[in-house]
PDB file of N, CA and C in Angstrom:
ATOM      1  N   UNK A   1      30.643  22.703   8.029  1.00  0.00           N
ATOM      2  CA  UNK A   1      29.990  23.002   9.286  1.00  0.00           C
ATOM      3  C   UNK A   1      28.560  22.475   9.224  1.00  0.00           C
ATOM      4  N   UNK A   2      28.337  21.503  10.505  1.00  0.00           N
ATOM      5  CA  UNK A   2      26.789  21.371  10.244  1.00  0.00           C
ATOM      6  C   UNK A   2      25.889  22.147  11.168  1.00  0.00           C
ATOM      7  N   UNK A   3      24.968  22.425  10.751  1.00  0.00           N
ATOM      8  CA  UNK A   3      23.741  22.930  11.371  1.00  0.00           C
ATOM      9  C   UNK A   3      22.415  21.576  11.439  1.00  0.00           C
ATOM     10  N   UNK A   4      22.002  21.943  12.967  1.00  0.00           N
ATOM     11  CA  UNK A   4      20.857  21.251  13.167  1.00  0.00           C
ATOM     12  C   UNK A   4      19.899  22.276  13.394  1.00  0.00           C
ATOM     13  N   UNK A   5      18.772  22.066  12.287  1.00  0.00           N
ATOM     14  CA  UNK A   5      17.246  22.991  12.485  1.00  0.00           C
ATOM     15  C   UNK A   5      16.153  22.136  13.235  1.00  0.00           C
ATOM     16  N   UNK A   6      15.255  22.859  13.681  1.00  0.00           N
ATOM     17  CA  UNK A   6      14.233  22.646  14.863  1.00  0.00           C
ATOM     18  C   UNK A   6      13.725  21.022  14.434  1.00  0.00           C
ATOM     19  N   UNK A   7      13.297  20.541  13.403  1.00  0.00           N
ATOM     20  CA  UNK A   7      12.914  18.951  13.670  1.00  0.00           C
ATOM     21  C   UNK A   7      13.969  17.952  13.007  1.00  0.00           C
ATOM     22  N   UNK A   8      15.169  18.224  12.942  1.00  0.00           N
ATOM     23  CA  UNK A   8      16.453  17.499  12.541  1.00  0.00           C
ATOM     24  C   UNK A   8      16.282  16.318  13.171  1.00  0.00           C
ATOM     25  N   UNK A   9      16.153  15.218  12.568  1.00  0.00           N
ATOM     26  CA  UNK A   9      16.266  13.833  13.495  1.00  0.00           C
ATOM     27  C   UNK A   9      17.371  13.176  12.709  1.00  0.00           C
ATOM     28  N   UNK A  10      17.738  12.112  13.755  1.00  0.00           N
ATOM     29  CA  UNK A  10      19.154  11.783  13.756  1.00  0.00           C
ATOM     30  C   UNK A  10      19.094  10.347  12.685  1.00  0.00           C
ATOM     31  N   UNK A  11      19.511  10.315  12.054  1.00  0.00           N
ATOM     32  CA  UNK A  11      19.780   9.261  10.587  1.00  0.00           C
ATOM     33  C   UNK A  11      20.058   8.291  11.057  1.00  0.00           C
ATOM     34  N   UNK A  12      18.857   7.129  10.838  1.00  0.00           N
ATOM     35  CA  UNK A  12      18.363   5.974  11.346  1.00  0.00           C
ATOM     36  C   UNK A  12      20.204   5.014  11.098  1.00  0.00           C
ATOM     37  N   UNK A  13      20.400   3.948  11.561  1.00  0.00           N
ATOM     38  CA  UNK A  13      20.977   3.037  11.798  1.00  0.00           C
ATOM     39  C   UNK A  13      21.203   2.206  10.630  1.00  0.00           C
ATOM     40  N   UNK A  14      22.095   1.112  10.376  1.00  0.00           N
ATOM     41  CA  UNK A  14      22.294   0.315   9.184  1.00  0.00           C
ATOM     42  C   UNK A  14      20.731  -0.584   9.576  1.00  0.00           C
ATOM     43  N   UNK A  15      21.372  -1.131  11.337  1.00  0.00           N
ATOM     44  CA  UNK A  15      20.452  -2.450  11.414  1.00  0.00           C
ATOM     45  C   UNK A  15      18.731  -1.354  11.429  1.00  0.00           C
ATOM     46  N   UNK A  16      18.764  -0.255  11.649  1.00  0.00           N
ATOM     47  CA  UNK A  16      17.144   0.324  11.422  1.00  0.00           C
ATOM     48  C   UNK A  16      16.362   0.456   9.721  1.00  0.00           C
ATOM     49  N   UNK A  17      17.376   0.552   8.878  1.00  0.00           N
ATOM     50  CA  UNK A  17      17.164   0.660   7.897  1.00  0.00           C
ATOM     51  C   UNK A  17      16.591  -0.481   6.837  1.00  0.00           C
ATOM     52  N   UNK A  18      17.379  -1.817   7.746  1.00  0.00           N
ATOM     53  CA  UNK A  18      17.164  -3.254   7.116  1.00  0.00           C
ATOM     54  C   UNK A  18      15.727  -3.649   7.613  1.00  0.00           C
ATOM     55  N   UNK A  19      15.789  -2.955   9.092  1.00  0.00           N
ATOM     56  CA  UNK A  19      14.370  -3.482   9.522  1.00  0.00           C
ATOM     57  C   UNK A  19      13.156  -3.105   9.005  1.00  0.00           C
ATOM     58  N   UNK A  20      13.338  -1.818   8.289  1.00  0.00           N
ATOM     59  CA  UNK A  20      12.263  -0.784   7.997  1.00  0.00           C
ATOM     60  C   UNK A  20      11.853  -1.064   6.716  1.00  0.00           C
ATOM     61  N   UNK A  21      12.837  -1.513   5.978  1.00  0.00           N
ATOM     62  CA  UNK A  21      12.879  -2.434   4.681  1.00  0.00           C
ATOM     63  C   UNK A  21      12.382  -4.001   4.610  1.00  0.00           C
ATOM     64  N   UNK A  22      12.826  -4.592   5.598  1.00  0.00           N
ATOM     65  CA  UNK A  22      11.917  -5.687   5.854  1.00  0.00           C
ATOM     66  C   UNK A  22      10.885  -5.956   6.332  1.00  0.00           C
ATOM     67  N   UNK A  23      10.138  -4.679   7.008  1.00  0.00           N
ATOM     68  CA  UNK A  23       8.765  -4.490   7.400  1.00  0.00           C
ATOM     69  C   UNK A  23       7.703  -3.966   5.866  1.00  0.00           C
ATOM     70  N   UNK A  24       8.518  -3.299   5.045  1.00  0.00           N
ATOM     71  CA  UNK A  24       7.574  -3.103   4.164  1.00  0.00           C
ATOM     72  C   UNK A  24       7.458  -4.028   3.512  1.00  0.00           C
ATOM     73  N   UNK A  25       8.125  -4.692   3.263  1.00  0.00           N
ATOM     74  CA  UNK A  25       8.147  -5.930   2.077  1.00  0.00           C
ATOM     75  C   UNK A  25       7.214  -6.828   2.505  1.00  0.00           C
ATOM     76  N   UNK A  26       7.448  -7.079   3.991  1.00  0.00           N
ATOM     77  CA  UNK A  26       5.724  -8.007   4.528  1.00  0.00           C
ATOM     78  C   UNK A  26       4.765  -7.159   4.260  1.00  0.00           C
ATOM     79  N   UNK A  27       4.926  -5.517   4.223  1.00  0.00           N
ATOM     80  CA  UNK A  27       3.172  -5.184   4.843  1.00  0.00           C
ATOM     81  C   UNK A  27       3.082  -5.578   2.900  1.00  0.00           C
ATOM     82  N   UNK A  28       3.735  -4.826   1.881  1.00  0.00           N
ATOM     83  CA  UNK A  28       3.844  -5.091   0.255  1.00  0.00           C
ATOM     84  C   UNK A  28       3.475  -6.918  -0.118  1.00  0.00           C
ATOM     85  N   UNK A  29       4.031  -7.725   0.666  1.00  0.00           N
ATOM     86  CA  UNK A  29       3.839  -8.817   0.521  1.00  0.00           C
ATOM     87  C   UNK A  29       2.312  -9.029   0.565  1.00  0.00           C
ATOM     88  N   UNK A  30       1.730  -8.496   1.966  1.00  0.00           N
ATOM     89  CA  UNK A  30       0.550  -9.119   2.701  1.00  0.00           C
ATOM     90  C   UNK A  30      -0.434  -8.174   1.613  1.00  0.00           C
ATOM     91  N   UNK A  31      -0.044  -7.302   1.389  1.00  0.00           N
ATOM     92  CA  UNK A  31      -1.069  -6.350   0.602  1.00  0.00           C
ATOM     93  C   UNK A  31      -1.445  -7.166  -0.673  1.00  0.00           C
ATOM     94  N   UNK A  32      -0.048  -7.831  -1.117  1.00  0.00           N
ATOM     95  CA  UNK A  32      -0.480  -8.337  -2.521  1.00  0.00           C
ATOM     96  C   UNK A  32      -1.432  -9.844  -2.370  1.00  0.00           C
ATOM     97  N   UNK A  33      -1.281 -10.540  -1.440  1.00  0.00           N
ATOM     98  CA  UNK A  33      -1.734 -11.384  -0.667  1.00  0.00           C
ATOM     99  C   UNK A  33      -3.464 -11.554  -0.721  1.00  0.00           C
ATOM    100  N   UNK A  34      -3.389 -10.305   0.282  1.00  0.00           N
ATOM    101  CA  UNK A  34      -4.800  -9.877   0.002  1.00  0.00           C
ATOM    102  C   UNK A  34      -5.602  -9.766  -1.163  1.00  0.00           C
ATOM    103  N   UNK A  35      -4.860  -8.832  -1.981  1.00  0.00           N
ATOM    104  CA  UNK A  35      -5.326  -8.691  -3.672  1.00  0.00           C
ATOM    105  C   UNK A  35      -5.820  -9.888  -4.051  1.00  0.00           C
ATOM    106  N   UNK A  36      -5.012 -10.864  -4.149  1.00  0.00           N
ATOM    107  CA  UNK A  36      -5.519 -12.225  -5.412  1.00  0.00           C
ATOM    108  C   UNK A  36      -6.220 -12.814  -4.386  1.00  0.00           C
ATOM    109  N   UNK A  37      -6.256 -12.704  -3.151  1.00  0.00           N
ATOM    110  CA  UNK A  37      -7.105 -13.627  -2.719  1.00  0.00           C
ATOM    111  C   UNK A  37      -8.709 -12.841  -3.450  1.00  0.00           C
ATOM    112  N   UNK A  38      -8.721 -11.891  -2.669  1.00  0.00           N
ATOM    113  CA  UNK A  38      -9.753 -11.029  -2.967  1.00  0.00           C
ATOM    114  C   UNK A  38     -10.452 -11.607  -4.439  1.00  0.00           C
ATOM    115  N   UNK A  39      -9.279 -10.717  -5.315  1.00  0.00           N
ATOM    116  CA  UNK A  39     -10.274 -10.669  -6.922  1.00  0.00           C
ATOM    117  C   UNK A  39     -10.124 -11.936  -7.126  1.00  0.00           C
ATOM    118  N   UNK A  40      -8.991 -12.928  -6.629  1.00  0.00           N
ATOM    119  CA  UNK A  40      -9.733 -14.211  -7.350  1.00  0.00           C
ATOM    120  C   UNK A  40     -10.815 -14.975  -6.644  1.00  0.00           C
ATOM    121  N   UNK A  41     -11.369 -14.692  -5.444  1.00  0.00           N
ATOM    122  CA  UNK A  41     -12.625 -15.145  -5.510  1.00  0.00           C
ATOM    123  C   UNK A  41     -13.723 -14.347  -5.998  1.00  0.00           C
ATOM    124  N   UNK A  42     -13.215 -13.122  -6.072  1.00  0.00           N
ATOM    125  CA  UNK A  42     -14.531 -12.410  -6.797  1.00  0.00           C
ATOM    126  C   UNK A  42     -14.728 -12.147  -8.155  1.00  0.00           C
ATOM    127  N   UNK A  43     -13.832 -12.605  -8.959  1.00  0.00           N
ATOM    128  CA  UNK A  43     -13.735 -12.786 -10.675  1.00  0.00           C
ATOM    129  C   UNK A  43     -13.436 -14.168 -11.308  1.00  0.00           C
ATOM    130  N   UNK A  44     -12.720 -15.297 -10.462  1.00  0.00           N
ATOM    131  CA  UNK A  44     -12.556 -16.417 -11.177  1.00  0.00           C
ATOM    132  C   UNK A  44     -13.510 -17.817 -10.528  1.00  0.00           C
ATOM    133  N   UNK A  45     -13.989 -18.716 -11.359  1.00  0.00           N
ATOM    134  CA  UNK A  45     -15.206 -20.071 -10.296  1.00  0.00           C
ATOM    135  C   UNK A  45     -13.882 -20.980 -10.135  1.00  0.00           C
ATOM    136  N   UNK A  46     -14.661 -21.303  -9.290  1.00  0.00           N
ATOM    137  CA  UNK A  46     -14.040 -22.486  -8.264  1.00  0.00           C
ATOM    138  C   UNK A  46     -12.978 -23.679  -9.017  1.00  0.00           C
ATOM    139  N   UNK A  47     -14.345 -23.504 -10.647  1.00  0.00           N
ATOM    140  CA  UNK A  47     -14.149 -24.598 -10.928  1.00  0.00           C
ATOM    141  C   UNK A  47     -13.891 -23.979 -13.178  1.00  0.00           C
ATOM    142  N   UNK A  48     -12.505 -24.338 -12.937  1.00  0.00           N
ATOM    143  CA  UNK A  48     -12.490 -23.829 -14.951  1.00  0.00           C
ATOM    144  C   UNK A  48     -11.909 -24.626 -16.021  1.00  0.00           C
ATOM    145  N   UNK A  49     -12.465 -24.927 -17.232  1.00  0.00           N
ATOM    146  CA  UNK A  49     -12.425 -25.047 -18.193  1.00  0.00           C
ATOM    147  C   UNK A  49     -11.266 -24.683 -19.205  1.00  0.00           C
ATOM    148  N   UNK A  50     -11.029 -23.478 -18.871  1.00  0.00           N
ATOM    149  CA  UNK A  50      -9.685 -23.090 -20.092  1.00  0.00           C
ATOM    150  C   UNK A  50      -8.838 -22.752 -19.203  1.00  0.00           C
ATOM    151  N   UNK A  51      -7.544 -22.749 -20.022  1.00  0.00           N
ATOM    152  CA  UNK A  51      -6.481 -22.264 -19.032  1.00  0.00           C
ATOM    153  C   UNK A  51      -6.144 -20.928 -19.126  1.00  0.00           C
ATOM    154  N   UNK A  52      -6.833 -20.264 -19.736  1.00  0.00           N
ATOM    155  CA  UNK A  52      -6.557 -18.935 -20.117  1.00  0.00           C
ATOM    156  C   UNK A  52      -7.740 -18.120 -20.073  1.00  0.00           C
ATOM    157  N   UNK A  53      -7.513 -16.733 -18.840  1.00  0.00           N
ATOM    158  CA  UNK A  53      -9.020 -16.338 -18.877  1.00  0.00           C
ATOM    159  C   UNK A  53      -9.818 -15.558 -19.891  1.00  0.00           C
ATOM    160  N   UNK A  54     -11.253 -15.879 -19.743  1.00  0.00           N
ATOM    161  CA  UNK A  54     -11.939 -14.885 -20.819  1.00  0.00           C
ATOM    162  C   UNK A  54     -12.182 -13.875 -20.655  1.00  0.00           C
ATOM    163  N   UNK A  55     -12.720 -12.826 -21.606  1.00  0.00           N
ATOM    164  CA  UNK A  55     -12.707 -11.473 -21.137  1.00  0.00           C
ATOM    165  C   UNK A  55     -13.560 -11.500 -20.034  1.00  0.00           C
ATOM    166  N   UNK A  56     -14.891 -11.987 -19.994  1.00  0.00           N
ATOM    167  CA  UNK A  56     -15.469 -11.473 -18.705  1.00  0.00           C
ATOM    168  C   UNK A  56     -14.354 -11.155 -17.080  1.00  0.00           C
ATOM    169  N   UNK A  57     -13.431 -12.612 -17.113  1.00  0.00           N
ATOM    170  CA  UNK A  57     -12.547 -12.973 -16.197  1.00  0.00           C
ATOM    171  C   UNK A  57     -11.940 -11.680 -16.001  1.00  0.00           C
ATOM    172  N   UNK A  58     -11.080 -11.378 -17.132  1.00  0.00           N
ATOM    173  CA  UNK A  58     -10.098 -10.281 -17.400  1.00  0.00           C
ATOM    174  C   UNK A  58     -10.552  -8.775 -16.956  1.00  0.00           C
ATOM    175  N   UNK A  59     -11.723  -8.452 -17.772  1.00  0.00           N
ATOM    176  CA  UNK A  59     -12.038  -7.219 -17.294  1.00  0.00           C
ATOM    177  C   UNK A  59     -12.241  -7.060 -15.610  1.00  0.00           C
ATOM    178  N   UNK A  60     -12.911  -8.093 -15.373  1.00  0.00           N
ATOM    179  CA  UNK A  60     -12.987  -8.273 -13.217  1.00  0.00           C
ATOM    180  C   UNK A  60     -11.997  -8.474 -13.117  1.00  0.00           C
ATOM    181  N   UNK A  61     -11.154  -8.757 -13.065  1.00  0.00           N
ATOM    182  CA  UNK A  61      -9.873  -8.453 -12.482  1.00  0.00           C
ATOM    183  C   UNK A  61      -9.248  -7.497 -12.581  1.00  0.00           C
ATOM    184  N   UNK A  62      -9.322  -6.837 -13.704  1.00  0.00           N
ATOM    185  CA  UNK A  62      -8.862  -5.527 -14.010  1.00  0.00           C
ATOM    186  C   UNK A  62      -9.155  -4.307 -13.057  1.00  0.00           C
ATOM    187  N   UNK A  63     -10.758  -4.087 -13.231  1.00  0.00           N
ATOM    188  CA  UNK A  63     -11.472  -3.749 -11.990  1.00  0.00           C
ATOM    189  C   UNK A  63     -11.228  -3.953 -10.747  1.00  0.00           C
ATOM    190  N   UNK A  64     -11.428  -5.521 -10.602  1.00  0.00           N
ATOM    191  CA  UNK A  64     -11.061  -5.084  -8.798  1.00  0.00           C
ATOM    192  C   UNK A  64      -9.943  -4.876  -8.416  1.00  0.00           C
ATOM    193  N   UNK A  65      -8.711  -5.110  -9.188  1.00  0.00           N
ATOM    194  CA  UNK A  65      -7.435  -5.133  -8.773  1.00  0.00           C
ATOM    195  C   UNK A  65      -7.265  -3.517  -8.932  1.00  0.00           C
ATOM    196  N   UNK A  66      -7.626  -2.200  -9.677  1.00  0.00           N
ATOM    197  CA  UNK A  66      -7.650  -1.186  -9.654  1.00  0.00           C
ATOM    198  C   UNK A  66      -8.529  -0.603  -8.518  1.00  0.00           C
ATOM    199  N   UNK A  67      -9.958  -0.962  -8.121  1.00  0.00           N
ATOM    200  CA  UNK A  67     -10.254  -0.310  -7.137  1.00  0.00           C
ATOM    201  C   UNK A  67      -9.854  -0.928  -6.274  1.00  0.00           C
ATOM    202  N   UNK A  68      -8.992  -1.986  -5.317  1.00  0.00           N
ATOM    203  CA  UNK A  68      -7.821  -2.302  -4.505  1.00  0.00           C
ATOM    204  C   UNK A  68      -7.296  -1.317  -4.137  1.00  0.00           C
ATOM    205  N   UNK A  69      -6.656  -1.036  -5.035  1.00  0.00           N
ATOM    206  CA  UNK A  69      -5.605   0.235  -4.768  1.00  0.00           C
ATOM    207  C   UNK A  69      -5.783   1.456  -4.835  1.00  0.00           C
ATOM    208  N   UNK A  70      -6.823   1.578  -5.353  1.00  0.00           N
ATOM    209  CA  UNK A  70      -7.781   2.792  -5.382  1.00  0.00           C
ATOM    210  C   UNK A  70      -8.439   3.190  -3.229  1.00  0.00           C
ATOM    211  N   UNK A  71      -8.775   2.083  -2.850  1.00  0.00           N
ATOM    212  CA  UNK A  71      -9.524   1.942  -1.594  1.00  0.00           C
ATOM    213  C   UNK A  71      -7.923   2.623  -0.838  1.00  0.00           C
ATOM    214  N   UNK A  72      -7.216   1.288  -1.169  1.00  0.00           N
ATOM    215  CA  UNK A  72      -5.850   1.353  -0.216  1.00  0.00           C
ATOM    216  C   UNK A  72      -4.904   2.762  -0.200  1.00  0.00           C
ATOM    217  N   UNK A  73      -5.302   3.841  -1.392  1.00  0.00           N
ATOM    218  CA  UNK A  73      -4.779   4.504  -1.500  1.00  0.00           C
ATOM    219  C   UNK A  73      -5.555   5.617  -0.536  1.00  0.00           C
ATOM    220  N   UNK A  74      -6.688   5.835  -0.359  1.00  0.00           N
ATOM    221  CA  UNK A  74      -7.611   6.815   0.315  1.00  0.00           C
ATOM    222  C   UNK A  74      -7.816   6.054   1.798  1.00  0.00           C
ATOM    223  N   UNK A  75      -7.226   4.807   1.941  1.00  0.00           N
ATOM    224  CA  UNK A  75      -7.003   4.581   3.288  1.00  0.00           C
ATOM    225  C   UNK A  75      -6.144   5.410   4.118  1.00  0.00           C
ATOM    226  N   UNK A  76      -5.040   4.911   3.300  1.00  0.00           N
ATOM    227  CA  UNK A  76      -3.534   5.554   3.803  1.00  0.00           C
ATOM    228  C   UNK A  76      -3.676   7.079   3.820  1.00  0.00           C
ATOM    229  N   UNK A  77      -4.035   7.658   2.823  1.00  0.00           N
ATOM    230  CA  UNK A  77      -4.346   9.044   3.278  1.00  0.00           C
ATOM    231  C   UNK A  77      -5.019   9.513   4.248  1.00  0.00           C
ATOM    232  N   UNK A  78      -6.493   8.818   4.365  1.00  0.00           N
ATOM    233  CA  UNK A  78      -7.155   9.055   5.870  1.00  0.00           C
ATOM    234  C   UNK A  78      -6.198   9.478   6.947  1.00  0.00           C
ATOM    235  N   UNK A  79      -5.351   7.844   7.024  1.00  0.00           N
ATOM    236  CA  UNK A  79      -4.940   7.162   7.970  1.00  0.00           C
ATOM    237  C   UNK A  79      -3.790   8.576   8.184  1.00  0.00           C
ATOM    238  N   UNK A  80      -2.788   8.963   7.603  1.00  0.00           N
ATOM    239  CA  UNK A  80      -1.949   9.790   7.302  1.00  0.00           C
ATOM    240  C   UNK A  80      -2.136  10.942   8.246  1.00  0.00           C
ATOM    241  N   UNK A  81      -3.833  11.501   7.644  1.00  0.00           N
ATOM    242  CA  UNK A  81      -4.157  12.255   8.330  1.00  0.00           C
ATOM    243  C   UNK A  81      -4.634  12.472   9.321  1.00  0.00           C
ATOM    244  N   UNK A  82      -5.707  11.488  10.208  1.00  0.00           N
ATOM    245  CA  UNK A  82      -5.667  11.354  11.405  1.00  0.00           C
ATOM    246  C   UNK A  82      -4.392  11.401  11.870  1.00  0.00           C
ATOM    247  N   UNK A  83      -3.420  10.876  12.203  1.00  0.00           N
ATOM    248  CA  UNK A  83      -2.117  10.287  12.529  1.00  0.00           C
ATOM    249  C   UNK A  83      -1.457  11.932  11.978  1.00  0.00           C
ATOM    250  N   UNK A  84      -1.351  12.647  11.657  1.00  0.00           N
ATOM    251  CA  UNK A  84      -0.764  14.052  11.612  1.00  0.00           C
ATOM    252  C   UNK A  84      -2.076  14.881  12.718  1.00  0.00           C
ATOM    253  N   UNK A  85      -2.937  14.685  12.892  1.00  0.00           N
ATOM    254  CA  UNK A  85      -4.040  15.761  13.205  1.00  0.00           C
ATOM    255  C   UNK A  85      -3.749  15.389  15.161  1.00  0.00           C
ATOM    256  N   UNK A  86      -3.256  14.201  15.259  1.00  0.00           N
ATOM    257  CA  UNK A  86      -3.069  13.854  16.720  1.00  0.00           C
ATOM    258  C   UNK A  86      -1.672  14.551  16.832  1.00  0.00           C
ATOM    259  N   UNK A  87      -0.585  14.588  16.127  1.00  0.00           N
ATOM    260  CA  UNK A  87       0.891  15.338  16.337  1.00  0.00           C
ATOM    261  C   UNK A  87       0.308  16.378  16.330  1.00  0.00           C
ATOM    262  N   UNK A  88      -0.885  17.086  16.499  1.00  0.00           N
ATOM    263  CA  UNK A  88      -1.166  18.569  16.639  1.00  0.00           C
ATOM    264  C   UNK A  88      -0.829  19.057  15.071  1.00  0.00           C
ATOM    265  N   UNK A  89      -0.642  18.746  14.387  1.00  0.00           N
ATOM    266  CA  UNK A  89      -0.427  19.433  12.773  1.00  0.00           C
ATOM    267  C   UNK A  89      -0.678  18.454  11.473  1.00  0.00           C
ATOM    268  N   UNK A  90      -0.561  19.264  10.587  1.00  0.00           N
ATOM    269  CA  UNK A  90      -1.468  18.848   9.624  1.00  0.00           C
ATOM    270  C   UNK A  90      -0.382  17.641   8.721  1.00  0.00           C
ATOM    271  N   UNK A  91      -1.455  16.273   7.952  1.00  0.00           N
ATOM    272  CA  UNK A  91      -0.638  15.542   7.563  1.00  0.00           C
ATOM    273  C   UNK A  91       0.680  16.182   6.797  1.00  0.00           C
ATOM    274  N   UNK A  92       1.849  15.389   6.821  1.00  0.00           N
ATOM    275  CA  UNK A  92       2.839  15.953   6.085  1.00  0.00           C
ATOM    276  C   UNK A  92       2.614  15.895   4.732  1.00  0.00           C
ATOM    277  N   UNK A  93       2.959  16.228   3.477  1.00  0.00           N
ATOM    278  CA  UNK A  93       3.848  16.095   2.550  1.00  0.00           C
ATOM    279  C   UNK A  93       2.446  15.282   1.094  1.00  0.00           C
ATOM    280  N   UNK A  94       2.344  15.250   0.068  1.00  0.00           N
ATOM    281  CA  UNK A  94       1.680  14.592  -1.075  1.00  0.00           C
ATOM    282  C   UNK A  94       1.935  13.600  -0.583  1.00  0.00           C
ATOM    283  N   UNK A  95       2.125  12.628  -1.854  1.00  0.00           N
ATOM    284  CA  UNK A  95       2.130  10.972  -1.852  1.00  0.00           C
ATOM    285  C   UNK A  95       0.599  10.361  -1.512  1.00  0.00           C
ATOM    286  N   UNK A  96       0.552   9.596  -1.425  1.00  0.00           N
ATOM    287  CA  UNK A  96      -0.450   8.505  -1.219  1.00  0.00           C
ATOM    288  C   UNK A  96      -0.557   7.034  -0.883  1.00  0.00           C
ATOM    289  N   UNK A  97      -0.801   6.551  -0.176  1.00  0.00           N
ATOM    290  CA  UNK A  97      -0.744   4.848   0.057  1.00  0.00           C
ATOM    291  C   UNK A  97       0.542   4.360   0.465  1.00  0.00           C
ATOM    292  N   UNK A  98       0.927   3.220  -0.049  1.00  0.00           N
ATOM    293  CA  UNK A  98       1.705   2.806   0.319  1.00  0.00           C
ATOM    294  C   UNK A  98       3.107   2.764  -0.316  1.00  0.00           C
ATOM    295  N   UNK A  99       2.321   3.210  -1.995  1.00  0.00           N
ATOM    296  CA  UNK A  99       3.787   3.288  -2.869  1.00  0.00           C
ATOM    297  C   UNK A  99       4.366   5.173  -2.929  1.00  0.00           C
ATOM    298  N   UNK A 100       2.990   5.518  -2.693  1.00  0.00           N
ATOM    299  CA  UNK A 100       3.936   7.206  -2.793  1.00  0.00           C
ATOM    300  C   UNK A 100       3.324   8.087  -3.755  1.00  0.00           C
ATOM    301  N   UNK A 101       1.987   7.419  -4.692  1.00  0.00           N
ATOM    302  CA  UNK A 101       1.450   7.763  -5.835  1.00  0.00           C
ATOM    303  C   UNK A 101       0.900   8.754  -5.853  1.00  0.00           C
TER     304      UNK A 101
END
């Protein structure tokens, strides 16, 4: 016997599921996108010498590629929460960003 409780919504579609899956993978795509563009202009020159980076290289990248996701993660939460505070109630549920962290 099933029961439906007060915010029961109805279990998305095959073709909704593919779409919803292929929308993250661009926004995951574009996110990563962003990343190397980002830290590699802000940790590697224009112009290099070895093919393998040095620590200075390494540690900036390390860095910016952590506060990346650090930013992106306290975005999405903002964002979360505005976006719950307009449904009249409070954001849903933990997680964070975009992966769930």
């Amino acid at each position: 016997m099933s029961f439906l409780f007060g915010g029961a919504r109805p279990q998305p579609s095959s073709a909704e599921k593919i779409a919803a899956a292929e929308t993250e993978i661009e926004m995951v795509s574009d996110m990563f996108n962003r990343l190397v563009s980002s830290c590699t202009k802000k940790c590697l020159p224009p112009t290099y010498a070895e093919a393998d980076l040095n620590k200075g290289e390494s540690v900036c990248l390390d860095r910016c590629v952590s506060k990346f996701f650090d930013v992106n993660v306290k975005v999405s939460e903002k964002m979360q929460g505005e976006a719950g505070q307009r449904q009249g109630g409070a954001a849903g549920g933990g997680g964070g960003g975009m992966f769930g962290m």
